[in-house]
PDB file of N, CA and C in Angstrom:
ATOM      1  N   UNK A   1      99.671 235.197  90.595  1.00  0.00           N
ATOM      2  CA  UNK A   1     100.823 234.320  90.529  1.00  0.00           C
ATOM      3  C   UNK A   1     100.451 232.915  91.000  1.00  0.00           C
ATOM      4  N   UNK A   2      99.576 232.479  92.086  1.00  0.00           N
ATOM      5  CA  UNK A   2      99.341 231.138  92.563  1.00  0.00           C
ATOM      6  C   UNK A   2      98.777 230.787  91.868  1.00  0.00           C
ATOM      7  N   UNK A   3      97.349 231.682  90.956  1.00  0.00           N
ATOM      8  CA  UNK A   3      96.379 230.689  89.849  1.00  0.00           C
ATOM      9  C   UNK A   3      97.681 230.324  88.803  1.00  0.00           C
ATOM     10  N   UNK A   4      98.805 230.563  88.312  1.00  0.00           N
ATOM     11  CA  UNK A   4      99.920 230.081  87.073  1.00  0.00           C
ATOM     12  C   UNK A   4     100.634 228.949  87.715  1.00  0.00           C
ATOM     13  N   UNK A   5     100.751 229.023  88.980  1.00  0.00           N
ATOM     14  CA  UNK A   5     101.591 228.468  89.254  1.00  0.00           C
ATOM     15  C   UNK A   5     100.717 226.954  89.210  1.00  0.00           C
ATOM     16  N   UNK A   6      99.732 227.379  89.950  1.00  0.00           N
ATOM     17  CA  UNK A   6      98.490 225.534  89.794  1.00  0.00           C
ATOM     18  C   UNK A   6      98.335 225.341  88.618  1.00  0.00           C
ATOM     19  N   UNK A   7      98.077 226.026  87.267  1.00  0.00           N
ATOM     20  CA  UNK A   7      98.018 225.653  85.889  1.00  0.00           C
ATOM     21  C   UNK A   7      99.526 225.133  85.762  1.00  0.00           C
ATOM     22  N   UNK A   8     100.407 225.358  86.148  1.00  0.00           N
ATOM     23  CA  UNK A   8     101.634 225.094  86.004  1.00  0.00           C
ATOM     24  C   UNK A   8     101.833 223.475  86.344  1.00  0.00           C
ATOM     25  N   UNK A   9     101.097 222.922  87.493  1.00  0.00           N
ATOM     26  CA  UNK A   9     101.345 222.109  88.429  1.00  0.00           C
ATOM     27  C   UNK A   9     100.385 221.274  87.879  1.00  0.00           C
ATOM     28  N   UNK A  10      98.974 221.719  86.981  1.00  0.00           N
ATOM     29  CA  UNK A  10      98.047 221.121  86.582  1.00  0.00           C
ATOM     30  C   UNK A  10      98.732 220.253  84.930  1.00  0.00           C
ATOM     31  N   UNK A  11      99.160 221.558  84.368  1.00  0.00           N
ATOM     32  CA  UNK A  11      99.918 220.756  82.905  1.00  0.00           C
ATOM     33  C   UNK A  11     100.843 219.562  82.934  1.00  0.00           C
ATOM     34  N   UNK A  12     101.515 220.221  83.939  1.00  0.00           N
ATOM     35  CA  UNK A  12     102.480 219.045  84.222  1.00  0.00           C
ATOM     36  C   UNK A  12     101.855 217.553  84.666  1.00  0.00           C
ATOM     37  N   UNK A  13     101.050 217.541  85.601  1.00  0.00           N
ATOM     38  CA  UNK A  13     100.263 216.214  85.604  1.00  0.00           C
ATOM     39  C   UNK A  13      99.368 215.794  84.958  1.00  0.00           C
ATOM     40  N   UNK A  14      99.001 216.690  83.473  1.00  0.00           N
ATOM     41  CA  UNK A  14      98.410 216.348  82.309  1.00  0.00           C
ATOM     42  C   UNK A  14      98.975 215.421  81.570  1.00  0.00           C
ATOM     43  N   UNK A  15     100.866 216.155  81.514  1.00  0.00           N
ATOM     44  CA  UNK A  15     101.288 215.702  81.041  1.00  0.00           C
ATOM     45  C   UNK A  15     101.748 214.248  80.989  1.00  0.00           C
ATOM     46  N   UNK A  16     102.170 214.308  82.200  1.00  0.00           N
ATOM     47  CA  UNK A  16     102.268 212.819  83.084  1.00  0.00           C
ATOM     48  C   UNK A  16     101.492 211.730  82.824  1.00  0.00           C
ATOM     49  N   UNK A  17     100.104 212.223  82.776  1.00  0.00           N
ATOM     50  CA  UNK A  17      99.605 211.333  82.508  1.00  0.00           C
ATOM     51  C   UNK A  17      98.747 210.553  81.035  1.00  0.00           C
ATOM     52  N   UNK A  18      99.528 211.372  80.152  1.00  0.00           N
ATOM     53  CA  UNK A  18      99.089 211.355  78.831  1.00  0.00           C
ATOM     54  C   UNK A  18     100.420 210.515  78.270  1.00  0.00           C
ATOM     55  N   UNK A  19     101.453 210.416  79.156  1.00  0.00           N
ATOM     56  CA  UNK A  19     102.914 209.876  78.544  1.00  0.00           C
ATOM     57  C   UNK A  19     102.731 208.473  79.494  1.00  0.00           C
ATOM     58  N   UNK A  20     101.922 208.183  80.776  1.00  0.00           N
ATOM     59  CA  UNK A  20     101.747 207.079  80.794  1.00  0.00           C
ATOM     60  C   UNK A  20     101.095 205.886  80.038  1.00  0.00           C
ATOM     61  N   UNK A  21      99.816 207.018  80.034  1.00  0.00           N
ATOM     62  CA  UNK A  21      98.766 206.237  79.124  1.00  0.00           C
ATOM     63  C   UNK A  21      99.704 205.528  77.606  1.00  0.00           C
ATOM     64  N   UNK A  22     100.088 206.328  76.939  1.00  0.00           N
ATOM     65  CA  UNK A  22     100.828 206.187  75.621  1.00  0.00           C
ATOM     66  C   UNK A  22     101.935 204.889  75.946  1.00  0.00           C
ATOM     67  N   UNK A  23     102.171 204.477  77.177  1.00  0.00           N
ATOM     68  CA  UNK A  23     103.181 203.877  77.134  1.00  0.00           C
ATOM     69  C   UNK A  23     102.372 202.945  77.490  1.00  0.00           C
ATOM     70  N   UNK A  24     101.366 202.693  78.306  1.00  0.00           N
ATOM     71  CA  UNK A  24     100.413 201.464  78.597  1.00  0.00           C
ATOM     72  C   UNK A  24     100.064 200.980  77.094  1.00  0.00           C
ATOM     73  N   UNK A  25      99.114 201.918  76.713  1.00  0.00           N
ATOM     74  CA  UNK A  25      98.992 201.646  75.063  1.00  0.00           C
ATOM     75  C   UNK A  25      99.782 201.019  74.159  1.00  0.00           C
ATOM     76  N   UNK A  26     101.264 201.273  74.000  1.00  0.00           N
ATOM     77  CA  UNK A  26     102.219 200.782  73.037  1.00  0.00           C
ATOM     78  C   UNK A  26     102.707 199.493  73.883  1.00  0.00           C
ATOM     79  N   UNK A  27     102.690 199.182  75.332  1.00  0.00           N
ATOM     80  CA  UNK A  27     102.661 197.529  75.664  1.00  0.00           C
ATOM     81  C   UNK A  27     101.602 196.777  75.202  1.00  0.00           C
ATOM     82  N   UNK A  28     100.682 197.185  75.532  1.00  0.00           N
ATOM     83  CA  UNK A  28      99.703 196.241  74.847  1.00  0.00           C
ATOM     84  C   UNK A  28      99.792 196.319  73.098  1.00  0.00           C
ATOM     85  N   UNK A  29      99.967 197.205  72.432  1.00  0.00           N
ATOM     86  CA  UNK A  29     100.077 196.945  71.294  1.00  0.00           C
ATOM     87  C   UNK A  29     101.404 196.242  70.768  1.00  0.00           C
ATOM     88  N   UNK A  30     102.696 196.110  71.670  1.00  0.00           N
ATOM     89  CA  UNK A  30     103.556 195.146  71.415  1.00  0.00           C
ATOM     90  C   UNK A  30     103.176 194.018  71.621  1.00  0.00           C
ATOM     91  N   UNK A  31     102.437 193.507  72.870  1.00  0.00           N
ATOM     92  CA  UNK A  31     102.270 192.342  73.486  1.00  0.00           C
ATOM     93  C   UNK A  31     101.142 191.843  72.750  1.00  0.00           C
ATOM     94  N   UNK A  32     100.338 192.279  72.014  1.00  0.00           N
ATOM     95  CA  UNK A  32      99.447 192.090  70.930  1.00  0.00           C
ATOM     96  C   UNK A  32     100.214 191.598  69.283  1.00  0.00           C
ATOM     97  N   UNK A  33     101.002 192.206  69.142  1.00  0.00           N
ATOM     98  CA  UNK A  33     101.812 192.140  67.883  1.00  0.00           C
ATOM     99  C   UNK A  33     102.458 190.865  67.867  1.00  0.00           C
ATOM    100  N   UNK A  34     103.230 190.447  69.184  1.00  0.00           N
ATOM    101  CA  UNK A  34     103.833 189.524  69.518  1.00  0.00           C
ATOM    102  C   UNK A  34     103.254 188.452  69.461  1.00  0.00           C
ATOM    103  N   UNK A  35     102.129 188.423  69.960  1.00  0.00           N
ATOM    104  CA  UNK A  35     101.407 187.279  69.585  1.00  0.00           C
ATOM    105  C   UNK A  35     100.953 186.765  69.017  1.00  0.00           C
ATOM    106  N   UNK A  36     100.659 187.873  67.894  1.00  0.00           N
ATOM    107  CA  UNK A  36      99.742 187.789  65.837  1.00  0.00           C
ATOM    108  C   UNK A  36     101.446 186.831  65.434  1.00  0.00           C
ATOM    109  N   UNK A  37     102.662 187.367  66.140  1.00  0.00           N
ATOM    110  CA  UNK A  37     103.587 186.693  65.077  1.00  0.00           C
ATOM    111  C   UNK A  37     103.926 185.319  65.443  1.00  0.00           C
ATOM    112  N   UNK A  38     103.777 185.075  66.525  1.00  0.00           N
ATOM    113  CA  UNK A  38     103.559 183.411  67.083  1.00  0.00           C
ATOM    114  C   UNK A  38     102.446 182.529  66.703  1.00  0.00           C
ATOM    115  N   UNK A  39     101.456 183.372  65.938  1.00  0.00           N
ATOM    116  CA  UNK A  39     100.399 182.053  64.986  1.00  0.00           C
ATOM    117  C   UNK A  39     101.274 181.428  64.344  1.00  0.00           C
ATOM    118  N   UNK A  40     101.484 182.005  63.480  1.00  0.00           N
ATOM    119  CA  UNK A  40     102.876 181.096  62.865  1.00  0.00           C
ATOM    120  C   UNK A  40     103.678 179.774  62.596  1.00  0.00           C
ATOM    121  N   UNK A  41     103.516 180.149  64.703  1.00  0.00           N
ATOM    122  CA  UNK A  41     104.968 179.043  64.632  1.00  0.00           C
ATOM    123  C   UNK A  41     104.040 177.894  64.452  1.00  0.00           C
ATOM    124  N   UNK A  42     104.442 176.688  64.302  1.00  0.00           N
ATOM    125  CA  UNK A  42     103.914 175.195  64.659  1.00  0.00           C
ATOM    126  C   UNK A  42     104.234 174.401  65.847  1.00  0.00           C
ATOM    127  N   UNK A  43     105.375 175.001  66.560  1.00  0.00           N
ATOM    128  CA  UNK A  43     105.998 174.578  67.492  1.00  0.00           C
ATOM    129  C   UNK A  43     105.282 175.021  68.706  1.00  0.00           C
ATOM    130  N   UNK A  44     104.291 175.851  68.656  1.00  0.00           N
ATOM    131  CA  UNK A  44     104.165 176.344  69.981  1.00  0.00           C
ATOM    132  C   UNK A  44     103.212 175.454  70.789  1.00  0.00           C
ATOM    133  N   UNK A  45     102.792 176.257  72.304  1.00  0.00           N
ATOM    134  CA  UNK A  45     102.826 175.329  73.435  1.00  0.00           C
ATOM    135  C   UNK A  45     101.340 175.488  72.953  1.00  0.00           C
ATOM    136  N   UNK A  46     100.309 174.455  73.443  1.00  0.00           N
ATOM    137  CA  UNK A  46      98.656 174.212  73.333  1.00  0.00           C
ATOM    138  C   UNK A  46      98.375 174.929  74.370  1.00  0.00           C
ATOM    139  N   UNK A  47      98.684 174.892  75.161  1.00  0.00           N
ATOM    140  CA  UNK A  47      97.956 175.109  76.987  1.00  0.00           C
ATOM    141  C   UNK A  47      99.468 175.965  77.841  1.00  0.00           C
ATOM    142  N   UNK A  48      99.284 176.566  78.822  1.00  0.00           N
ATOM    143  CA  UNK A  48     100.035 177.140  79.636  1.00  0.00           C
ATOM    144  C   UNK A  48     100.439 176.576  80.917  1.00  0.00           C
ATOM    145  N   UNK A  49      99.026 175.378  80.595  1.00  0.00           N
ATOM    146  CA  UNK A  49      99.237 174.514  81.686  1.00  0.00           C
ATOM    147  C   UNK A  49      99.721 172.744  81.337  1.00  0.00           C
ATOM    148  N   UNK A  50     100.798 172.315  81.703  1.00  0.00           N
ATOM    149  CA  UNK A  50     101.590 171.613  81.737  1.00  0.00           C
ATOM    150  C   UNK A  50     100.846 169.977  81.333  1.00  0.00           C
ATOM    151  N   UNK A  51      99.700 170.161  82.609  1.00  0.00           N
ATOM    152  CA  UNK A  51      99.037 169.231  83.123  1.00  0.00           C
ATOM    153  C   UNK A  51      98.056 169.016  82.282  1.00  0.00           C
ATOM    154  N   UNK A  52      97.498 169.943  81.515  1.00  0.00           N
ATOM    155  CA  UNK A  52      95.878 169.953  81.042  1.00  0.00           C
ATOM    156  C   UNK A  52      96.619 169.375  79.627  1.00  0.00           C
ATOM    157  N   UNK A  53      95.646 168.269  79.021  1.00  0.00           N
ATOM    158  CA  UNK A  53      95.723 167.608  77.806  1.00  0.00           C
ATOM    159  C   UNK A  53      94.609 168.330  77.090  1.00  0.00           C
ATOM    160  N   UNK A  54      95.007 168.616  75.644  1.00  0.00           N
ATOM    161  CA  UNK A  54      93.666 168.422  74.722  1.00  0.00           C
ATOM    162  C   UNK A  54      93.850 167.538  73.459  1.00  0.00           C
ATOM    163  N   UNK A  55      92.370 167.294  73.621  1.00  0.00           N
ATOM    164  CA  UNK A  55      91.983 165.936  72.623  1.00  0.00           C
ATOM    165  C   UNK A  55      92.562 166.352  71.034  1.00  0.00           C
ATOM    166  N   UNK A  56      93.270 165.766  70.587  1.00  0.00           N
ATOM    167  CA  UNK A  56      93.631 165.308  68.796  1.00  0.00           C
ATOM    168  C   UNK A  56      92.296 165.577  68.003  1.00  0.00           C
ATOM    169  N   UNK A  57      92.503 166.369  66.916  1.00  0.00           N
ATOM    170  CA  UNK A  57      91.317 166.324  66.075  1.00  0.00           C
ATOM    171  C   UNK A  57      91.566 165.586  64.980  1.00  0.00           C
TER     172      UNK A  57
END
Protein backbone atom coordinates (compact mmCIF):
# COMPACT_ATOMS: atom_id res chain seq x y z
CA UNK A 1 0.00 0.00 0.00
CA UNK A 2 2.86 2.78 0.75
CA UNK A 3 4.83 1.77 -2.63
CA UNK A 4 0.92 3.08 -4.52
CA UNK A 5 0.52 5.48 -2.47
CA UNK A 6 4.31 7.26 -3.45
CA UNK A 7 3.50 6.36 -7.20
CA UNK A 8 0.40 8.11 -6.35
CA UNK A 9 2.24 11.17 -4.89
CA UNK A 10 4.94 10.69 -7.67
CA UNK A 11 2.20 11.06 -10.76
CA UNK A 12 0.74 13.72 -9.32
CA UNK A 13 3.97 15.83 -9.28
CA UNK A 14 4.60 14.55 -12.78
CA UNK A 15 1.76 15.92 -13.43
CA UNK A 16 2.30 19.25 -12.00
CA UNK A 17 4.95 19.64 -13.56
CA UNK A 18 4.28 18.86 -17.12
CA UNK A 19 1.12 21.47 -16.83
CA UNK A 20 3.65 24.04 -15.71
CA UNK A 21 6.07 23.55 -18.21
CA UNK A 22 3.12 23.73 -21.00
CA UNK A 23 2.09 26.90 -19.59
CA UNK A 24 5.73 28.45 -19.49
CA UNK A 25 5.87 27.24 -23.10
CA UNK A 26 2.55 28.80 -24.43
CA UNK A 27 3.85 32.39 -22.68
CA UNK A 28 6.65 32.46 -24.48
CA UNK A 29 5.01 31.36 -27.55
CA UNK A 30 2.38 34.22 -27.04
CA UNK A 31 4.96 36.72 -26.11
CA UNK A 32 6.81 35.60 -29.26
CA UNK A 33 3.70 35.86 -31.52
CA UNK A 34 3.09 39.22 -30.15
CA UNK A 35 5.93 40.50 -31.24
CA UNK A 36 6.15 38.87 -35.03
CA UNK A 37 2.71 41.06 -35.08
CA UNK A 38 4.27 44.42 -34.03
CA UNK A 39 6.87 44.28 -37.10
CA UNK A 40 4.22 45.66 -38.73
CA UNK A 41 3.43 48.55 -37.07
CA UNK A 42 5.45 51.77 -38.27
CA UNK A 43 4.61 53.50 -35.26
CA UNK A 44 6.56 51.64 -32.93
CA UNK A 45 9.13 52.69 -30.27
CA UNK A 46 13.20 52.31 -31.66
CA UNK A 47 14.72 51.83 -28.19
CA UNK A 48 13.09 51.07 -24.69
CA UNK A 49 15.18 53.57 -23.62
CA UNK A 50 13.85 57.06 -23.72
CA UNK A 51 17.26 58.63 -23.64
CA UNK A 52 19.29 56.57 -26.18
CA UNK A 53 19.07 58.18 -29.84
CA UNK A 54 19.77 56.23 -33.02
CA UNK A 55 21.33 57.64 -36.02
CA UNK A 56 18.82 58.16 -39.36
CA UNK A 57 19.80 56.01 -42.22
Amino acid sequence: MYAYELHQIRSAELIRRAHAQRTVRQAVLARRAARRAGRDDTERRVSADPSHFVHAA
